[in-house]
Every structure is written in structure tokens, then in C-alpha cells.
Protein backbone atom coordinates (compact mmCIF):
# COMPACT_ATOMS: atom_id res chain seq x y z
CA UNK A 1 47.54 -33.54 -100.06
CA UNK A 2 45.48 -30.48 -100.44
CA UNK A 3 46.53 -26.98 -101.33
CA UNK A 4 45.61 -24.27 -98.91
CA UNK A 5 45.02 -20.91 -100.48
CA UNK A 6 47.72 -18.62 -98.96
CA UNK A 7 45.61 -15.88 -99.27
CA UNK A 8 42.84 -16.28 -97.52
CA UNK A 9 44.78 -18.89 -94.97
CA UNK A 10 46.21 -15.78 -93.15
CA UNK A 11 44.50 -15.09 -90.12
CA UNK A 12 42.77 -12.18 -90.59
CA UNK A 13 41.95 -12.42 -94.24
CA UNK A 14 40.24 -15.53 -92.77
CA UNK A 15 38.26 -14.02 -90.40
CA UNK A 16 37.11 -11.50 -92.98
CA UNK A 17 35.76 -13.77 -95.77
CA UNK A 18 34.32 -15.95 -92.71
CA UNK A 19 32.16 -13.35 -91.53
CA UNK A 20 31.44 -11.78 -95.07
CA UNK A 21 30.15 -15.31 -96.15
CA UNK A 22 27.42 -15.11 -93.25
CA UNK A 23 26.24 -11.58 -94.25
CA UNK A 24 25.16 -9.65 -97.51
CA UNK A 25 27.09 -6.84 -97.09
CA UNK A 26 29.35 -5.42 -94.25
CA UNK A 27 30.36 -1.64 -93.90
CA UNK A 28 34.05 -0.84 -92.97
CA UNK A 29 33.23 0.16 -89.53
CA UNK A 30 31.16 -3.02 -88.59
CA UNK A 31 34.26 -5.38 -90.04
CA UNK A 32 36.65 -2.81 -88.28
CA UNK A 33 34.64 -3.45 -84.63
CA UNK A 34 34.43 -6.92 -85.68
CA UNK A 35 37.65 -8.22 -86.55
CA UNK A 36 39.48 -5.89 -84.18
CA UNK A 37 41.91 -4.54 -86.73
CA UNK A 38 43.46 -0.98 -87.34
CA UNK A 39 42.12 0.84 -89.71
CA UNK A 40 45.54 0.48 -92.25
CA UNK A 41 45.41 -2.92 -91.68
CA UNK A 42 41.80 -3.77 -92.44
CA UNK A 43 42.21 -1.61 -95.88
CA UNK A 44 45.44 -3.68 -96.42
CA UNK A 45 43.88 -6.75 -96.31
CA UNK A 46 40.77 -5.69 -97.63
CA UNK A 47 42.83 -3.98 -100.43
CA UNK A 48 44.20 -8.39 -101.18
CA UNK A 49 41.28 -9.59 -101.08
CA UNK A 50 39.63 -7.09 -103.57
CA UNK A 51 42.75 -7.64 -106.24
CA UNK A 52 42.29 -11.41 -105.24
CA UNK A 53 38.34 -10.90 -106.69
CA UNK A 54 37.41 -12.57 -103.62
CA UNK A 55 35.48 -9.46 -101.93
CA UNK A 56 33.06 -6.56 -104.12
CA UNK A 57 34.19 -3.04 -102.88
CA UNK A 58 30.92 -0.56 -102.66
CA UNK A 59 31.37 2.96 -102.32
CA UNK A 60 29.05 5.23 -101.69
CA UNK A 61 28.34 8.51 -99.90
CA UNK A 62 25.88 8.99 -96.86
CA UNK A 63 25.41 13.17 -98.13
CA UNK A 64 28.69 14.22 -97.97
CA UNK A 65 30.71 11.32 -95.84
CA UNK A 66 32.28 8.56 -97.72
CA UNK A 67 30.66 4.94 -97.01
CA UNK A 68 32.20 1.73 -97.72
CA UNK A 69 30.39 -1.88 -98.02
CA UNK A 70 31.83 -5.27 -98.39
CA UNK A 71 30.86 -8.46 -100.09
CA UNK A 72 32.15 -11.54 -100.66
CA UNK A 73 32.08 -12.09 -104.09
CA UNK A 74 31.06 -15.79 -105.94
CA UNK A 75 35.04 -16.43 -106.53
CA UNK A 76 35.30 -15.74 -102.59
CA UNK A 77 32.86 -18.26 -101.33
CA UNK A 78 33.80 -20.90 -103.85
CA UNK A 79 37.76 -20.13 -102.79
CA UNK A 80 36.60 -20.26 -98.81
CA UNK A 81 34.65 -23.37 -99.44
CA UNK A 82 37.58 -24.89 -100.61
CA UNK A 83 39.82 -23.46 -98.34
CA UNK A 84 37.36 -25.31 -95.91
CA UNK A 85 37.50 -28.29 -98.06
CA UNK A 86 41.10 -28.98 -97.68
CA UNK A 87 41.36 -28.44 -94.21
CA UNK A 88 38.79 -31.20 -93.67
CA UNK A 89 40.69 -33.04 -95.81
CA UNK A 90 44.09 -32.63 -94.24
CA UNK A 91 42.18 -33.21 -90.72
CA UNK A 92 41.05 -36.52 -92.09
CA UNK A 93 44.24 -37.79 -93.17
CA UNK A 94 44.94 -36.90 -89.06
CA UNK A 95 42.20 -39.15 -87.47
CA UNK A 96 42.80 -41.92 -90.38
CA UNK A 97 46.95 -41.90 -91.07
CA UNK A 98 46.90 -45.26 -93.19
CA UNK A 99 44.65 -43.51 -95.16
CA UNK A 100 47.73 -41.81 -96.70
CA UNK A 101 50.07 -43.73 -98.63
CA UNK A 102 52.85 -40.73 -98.95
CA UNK A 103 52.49 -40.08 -94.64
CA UNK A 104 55.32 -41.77 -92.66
């Protein structure tokens, strides 16, 4: 059966690299508005997925105010692909059961 990456299979890690595939770069308050997070909890899981080289941290300053943009990285869309990958593979095995000699 396929392996689900545990990292990005949490919810909200999910969400993340699902709407950073979509876009070339995402700023800390749009993903913040977007995902409906708290601010700790965005940089948590933003702070995984960075140390997971699945998302490109860009820091910058707008004058004197600190700015911070997102991307998903090549290692993060090839990880969410398959992440996608399996699940369509798990759903199969769902809507065809003989299909899977090891089901009972």
C-alpha cells in the first residue's frame, strides 16, 4: 500500500503546500488570512516545512518592516504530488477491493 508523507499529511501543512503549489510566492500575511492560522502556528509549521526543504523562506524588508515570502520548493511539489499519488492510490484499492491481494 502506499506511504503517506506524515509531514505534509497533517492538516494544515496540507493546506499550505496546496495553496503554495497554485502560486509563485505567498507573503506571511496572505497564507496567515488564508489558512486561518495564528501567527505561532503558521511559523511552526512553516518553520517544518522549511527544515523538511519542502518550502523556500524569502526575507526581505519593505524600508524598515520585515517581509516574508513563501515558495514551494521542487522537493515540495514532487513530495505533494506524491502525497496526491498515494491517496489516489489508496482510494482505488476502495472502489476496486479485489484489486488488493493483502485487503480482507
Amino acid at each position: 500500500m502506499a506511504e503517506l508523507d506524515r509531514l505534509i499529511h497533517e492538516p494544515a501543512r496540507l493546506r499550505i503546500l496546496t495553496l503554495l503549489s497554485g502560486l509563485d510566492v505567498a507573503d506571511f500575511t496572505f497564507l496567515l488570512n488564508t489558512v486561518g492560522l495564528t501567527k505561532g502556528n503558521l511559523s511552526s509549521h512553516m518553520d517544518k516545512l522549511e527544515k523538511a526543504g519542502y518550502v523556500e523562506v524569502l526575507k526581505s524588508f519593505n524600508g524598515r518592516v520585515p517581509h516574508t515570502d513563501f515558495r514551494i520548493t521542487a522537493d515540495g511539489a514532487r513530495a505533494l504530488k506524491e502525497y496526491w499519488d498515494a491517496l489516489d492510490t489508496i482510494r482505488s484499492l476502495r472502489e476496486a477491493p479485489e484489486a488488493d491481494p493483502d485487503r480482507k
